[in-house]
C-alpha atoms as a PDB file:
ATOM      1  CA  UNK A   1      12.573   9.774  -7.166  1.00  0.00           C
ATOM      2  CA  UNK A   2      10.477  11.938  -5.279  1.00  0.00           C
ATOM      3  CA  UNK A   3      13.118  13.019  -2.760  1.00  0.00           C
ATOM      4  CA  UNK A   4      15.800  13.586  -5.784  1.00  0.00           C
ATOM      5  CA  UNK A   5      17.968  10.524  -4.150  1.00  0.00           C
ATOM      6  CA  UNK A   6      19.877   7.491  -4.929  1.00  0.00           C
ATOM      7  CA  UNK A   7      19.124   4.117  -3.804  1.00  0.00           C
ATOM      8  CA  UNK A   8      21.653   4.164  -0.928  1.00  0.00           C
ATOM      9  CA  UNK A   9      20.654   7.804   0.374  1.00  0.00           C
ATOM     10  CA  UNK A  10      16.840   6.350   0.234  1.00  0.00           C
ATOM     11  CA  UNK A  11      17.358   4.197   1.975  1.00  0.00           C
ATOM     12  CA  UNK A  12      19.163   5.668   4.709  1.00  0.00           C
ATOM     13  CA  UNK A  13      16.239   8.010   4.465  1.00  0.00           C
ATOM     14  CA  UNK A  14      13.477   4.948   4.843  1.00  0.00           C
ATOM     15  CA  UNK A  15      15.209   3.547   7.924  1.00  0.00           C
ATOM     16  CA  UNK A  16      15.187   7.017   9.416  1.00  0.00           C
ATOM     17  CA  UNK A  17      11.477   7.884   8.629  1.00  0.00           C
ATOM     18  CA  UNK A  18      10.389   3.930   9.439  1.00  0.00           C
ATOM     19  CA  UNK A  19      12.265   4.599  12.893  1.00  0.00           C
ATOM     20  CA  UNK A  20      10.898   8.268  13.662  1.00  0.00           C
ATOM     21  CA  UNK A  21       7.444   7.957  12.221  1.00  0.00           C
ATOM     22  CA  UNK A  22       6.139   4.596  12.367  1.00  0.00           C
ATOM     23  CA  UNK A  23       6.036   4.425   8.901  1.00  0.00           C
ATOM     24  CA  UNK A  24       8.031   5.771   5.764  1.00  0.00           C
ATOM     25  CA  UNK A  25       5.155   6.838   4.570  1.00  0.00           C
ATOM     26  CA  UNK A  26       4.252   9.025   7.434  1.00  0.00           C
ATOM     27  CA  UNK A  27       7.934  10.301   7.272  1.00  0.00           C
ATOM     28  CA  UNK A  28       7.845  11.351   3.901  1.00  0.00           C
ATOM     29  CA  UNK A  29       4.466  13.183   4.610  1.00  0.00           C
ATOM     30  CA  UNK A  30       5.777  14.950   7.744  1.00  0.00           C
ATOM     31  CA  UNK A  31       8.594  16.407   6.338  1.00  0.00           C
ATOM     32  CA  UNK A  32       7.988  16.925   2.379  1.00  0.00           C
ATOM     33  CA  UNK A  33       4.260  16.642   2.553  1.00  0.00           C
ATOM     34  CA  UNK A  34       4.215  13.760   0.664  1.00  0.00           C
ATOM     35  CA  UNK A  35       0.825  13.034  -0.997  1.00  0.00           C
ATOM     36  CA  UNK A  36      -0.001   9.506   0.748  1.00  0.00           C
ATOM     37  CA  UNK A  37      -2.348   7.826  -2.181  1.00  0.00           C
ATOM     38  CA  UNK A  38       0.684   8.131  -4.959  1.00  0.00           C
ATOM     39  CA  UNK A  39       2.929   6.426  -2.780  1.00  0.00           C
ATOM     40  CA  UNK A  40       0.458   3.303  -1.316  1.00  0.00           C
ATOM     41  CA  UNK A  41      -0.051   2.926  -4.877  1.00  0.00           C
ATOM     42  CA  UNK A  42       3.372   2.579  -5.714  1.00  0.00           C
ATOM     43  CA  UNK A  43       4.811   0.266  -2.978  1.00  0.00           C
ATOM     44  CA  UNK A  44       2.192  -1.667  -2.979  1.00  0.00           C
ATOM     45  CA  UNK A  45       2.650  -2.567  -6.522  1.00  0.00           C
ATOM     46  CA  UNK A  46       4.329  -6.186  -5.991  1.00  0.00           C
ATOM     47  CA  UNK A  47       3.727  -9.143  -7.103  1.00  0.00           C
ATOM     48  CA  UNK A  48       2.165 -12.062  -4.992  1.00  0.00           C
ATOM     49  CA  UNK A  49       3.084 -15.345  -7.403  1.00  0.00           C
ATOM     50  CA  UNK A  50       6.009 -16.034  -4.294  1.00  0.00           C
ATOM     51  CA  UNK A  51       3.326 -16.107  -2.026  1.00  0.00           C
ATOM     52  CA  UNK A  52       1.439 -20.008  -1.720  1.00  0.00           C
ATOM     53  CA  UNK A  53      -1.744 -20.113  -0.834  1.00  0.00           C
ATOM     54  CA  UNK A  54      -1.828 -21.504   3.134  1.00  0.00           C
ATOM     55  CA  UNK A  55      -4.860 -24.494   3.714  1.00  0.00           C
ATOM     56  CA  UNK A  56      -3.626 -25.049   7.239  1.00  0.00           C
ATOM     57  CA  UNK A  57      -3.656 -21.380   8.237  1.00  0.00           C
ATOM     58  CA  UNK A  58      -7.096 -21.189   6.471  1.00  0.00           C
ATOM     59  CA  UNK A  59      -8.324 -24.065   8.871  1.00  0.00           C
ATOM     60  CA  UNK A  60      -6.618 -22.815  11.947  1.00  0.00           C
ATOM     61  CA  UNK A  61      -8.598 -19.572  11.459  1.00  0.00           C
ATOM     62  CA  UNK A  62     -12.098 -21.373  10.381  1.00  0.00           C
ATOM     63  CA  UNK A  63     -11.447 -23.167  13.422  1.00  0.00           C
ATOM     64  CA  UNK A  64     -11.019 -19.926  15.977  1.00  0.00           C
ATOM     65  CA  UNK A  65     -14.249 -18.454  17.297  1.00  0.00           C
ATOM     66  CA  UNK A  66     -14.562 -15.097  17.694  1.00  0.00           C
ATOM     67  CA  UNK A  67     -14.199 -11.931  15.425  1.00  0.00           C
ATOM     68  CA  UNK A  68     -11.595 -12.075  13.519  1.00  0.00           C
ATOM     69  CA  UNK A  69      -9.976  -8.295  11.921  1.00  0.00           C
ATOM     70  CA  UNK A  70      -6.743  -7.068  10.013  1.00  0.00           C
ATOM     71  CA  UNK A  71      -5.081  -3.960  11.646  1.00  0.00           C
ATOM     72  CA  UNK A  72      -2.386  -2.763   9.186  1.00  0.00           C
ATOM     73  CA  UNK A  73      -0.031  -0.092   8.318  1.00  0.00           C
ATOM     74  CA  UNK A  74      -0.810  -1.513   4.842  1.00  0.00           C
ATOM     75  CA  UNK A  75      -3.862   0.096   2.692  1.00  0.00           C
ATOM     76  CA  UNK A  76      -6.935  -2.545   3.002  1.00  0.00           C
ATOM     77  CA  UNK A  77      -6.768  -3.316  -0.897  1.00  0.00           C
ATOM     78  CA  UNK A  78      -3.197  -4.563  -0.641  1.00  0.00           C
ATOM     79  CA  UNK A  79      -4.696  -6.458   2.974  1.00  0.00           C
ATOM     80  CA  UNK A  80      -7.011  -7.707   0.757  1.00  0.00           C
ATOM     81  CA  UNK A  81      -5.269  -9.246  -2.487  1.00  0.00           C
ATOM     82  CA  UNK A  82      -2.771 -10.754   0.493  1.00  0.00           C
ATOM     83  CA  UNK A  83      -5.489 -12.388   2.355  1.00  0.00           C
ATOM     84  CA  UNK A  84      -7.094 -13.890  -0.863  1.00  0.00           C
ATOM     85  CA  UNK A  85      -3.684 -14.882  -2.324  1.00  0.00           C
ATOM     86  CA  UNK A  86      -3.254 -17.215   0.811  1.00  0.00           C
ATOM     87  CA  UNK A  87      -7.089 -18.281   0.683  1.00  0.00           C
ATOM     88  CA  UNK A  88      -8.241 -16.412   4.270  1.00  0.00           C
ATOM     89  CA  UNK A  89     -10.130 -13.644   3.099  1.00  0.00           C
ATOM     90  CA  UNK A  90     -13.165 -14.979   4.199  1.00  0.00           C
ATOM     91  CA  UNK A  91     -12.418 -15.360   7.294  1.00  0.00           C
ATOM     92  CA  UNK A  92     -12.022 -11.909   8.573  1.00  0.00           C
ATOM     93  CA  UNK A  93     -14.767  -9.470   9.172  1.00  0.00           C
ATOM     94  CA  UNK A  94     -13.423  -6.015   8.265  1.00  0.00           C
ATOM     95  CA  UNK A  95      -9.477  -4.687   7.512  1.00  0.00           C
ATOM     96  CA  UNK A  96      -8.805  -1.143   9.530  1.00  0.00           C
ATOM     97  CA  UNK A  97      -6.000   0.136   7.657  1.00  0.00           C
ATOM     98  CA  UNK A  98      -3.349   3.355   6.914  1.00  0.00           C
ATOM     99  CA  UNK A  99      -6.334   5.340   5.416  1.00  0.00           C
ATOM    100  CA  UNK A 100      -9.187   4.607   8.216  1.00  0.00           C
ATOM    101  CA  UNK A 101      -5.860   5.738  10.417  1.00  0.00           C
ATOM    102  CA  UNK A 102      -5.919   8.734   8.341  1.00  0.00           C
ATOM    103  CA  UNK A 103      -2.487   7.884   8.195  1.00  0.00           C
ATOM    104  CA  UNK A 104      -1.373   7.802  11.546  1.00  0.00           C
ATOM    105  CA  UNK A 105       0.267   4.432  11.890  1.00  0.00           C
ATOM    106  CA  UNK A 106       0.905   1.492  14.272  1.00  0.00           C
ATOM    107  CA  UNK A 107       2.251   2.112  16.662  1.00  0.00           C
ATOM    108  CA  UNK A 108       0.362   5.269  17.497  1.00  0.00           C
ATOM    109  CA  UNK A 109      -1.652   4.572  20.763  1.00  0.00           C
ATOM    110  CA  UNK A 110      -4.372   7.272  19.302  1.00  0.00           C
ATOM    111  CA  UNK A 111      -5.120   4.624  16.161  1.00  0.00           C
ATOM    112  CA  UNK A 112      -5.275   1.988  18.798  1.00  0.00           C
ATOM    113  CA  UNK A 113      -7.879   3.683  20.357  1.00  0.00           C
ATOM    114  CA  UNK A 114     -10.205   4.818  17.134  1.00  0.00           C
ATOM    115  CA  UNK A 115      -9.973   0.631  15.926  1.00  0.00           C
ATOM    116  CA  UNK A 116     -11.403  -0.209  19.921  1.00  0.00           C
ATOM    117  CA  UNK A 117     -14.051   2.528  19.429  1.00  0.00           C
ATOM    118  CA  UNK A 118     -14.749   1.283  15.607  1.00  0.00           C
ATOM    119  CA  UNK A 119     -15.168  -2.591  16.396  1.00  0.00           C
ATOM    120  CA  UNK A 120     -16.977  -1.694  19.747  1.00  0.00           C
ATOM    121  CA  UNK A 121     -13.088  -4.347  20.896  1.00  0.00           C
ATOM    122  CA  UNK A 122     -13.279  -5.328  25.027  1.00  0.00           C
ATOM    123  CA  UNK A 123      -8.720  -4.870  25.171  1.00  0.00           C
ATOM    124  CA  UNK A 124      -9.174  -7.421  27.844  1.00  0.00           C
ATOM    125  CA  UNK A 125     -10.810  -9.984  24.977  1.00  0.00           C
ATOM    126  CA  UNK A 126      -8.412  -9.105  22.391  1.00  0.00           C
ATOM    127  CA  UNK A 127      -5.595 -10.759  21.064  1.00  0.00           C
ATOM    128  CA  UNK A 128      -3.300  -8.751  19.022  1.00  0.00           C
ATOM    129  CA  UNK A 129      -1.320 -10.829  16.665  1.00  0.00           C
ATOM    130  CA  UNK A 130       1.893  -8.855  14.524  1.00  0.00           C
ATOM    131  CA  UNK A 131       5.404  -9.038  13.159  1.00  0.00           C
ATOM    132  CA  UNK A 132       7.086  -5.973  14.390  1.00  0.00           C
ATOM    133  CA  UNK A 133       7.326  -6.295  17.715  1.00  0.00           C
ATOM    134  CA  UNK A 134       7.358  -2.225  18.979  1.00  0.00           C
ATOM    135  CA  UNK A 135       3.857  -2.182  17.526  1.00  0.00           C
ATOM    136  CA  UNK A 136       2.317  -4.629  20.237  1.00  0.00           C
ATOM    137  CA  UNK A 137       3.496  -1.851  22.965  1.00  0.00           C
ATOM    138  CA  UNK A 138       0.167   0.364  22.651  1.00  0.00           C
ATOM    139  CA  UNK A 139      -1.906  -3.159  22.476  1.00  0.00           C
ATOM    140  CA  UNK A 140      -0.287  -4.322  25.880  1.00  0.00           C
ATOM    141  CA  UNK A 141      -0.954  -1.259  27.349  1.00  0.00           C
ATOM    142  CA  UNK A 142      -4.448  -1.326  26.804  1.00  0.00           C
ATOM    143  CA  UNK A 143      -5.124  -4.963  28.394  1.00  0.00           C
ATOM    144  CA  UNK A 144      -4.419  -6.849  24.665  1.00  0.00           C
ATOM    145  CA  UNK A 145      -2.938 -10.234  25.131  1.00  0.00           C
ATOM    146  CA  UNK A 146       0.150  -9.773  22.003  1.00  0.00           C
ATOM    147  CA  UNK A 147       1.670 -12.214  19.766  1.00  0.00           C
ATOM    148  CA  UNK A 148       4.673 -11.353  17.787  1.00  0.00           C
ATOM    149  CA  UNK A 149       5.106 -13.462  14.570  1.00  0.00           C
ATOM    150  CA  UNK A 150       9.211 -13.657  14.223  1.00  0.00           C
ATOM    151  CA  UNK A 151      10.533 -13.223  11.315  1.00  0.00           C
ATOM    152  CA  UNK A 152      14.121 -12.909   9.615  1.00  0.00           C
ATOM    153  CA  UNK A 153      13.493  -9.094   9.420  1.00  0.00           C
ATOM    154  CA  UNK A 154      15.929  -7.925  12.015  1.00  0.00           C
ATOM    155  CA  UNK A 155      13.958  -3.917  12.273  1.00  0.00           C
ATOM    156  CA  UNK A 156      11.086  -5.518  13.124  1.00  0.00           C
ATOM    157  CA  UNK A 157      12.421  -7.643  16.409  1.00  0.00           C
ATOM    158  CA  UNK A 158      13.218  -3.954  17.985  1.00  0.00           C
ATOM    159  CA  UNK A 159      11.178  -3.733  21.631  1.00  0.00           C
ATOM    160  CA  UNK A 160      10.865  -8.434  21.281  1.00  0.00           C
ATOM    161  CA  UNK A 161      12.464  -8.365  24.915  1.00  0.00           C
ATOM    162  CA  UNK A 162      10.293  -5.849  26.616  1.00  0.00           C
ATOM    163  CA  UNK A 163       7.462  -7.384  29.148  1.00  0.00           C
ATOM    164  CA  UNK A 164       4.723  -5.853  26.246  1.00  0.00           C
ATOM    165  CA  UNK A 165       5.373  -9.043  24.233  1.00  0.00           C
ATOM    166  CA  UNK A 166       3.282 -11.943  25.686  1.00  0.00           C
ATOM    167  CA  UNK A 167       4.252 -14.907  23.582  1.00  0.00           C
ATOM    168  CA  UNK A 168       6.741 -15.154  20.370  1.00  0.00           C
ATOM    169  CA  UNK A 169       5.544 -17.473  17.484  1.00  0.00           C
ATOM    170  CA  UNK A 170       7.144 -18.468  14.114  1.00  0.00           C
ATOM    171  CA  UNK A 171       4.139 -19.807  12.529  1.00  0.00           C
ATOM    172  CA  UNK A 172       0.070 -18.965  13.294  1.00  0.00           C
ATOM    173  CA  UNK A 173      -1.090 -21.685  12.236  1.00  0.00           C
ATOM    174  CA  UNK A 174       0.528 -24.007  14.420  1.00  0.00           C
ATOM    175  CA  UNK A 175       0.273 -21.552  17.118  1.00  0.00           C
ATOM    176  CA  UNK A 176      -3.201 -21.340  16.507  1.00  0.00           C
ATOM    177  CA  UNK A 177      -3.681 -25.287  16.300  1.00  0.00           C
ATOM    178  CA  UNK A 178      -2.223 -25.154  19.690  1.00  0.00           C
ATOM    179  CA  UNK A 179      -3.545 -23.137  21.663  1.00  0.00           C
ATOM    180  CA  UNK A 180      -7.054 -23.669  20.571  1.00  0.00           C
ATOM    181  CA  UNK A 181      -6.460 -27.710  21.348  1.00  0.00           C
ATOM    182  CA  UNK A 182      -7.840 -28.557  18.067  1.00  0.00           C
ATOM    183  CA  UNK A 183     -11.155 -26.569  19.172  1.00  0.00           C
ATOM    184  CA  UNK A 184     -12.433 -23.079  18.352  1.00  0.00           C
ATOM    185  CA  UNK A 185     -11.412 -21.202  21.353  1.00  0.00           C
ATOM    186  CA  UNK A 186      -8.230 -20.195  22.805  1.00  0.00           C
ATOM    187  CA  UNK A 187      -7.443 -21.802  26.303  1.00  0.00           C
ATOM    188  CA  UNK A 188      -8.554 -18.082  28.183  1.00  0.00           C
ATOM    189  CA  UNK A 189     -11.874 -17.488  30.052  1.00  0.00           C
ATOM    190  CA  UNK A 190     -13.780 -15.600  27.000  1.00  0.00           C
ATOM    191  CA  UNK A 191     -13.024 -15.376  23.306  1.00  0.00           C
ATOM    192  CA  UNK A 192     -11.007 -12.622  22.409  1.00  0.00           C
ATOM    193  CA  UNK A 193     -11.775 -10.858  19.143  1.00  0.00           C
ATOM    194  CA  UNK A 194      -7.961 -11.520  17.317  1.00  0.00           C
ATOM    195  CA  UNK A 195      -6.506  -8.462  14.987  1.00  0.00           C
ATOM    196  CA  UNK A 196      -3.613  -9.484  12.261  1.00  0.00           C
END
């Protein structure tokens, strides 16, 4: 609507801008100066009844020491009705999202760099955990250890193959359940501090 298009010439348009930008969003606000609080509002209008609550991921994360925080693309409210649809919101500290960004999205090194300085985050400690694969680059580069969740969503496999990927899951919670050995630590010398 706002661009004047139809579905198929959006989203040709939303692949582009995703691609380019990081983001749609950031797309959109680039080249037609967008105003970003309109659109969150809009796409993240969906509704959560497909989404089940998850006990086990719930216990794998009540079972992980360390901080725990959301880094999304997302705005935190959506992070937030997500987290407490599958039961975890508790479990997480703090959600640095698109607007503490000021809009500059994953995978931005720069908005890498302003969550480290926020959280007071030790890269070497950290664990970054995320489904699209490019955005684990910046993480790697800064001494993260990365986990990319796979998913069927064939955009976000783009960069899966490249040495910034340390391991490839298809479900935290059993990922979680293993590498912890049951325990609240991961098998590595000190805690990390783990980002979703």
């Amino acid at each position: 609507d706002f661009l004047g298009l139809d579905l198929e010439q959006a989203r040709v348009v939303q692949r582009k801008y995703f691609r380019d930008y990081g983001t749609t969003l950031r797309g959109l606000m680039e080249r037609h100066g967008l105003e970003p609080r309109a659109f969150l509002d809009y796409v993240h209008r969906i509704d959560l009844d497909a989404l089940a609550p998850s006990p086990a991921l719930e216990a794998a994360l009540g079972r992980l020491d360390g901080r725990k925080l959301i880094f999304t693309n997302a705005t935190g409210a959506h992070a937030r009705r997500i987290m407490e649809r599958l039961g975890v919101a508790h479990r997480f500290e703090d959600v640095f999202d698109i607007e503490s960004a000021h809009y500059l999205p994953k995978p931005e090194p720069e908005v890498y760099r302003r969550l480290i300085a926020r959280y007071r985050l030790d890269p070497r400690r950290t664990v970054m955990v995320e489904d699209v694969a490019r955005n684990l680059a910046p993480a790697a580069a800064m001494g993260m250890t990365t986990v990319w969740v796979k998913t069927d969503s064939r955009w976000a496999d783009e960069g899966a193959a490249a040495g910034h990927v340390h391991h490839v899951i298809d479900d935290l919670a059993v990922w979680l359940e293993a590498v912890t050995g049951g325990g609240g630590r991961l098998l590595t010398p000190h805690p990390p501090s783990p980002m979703f």
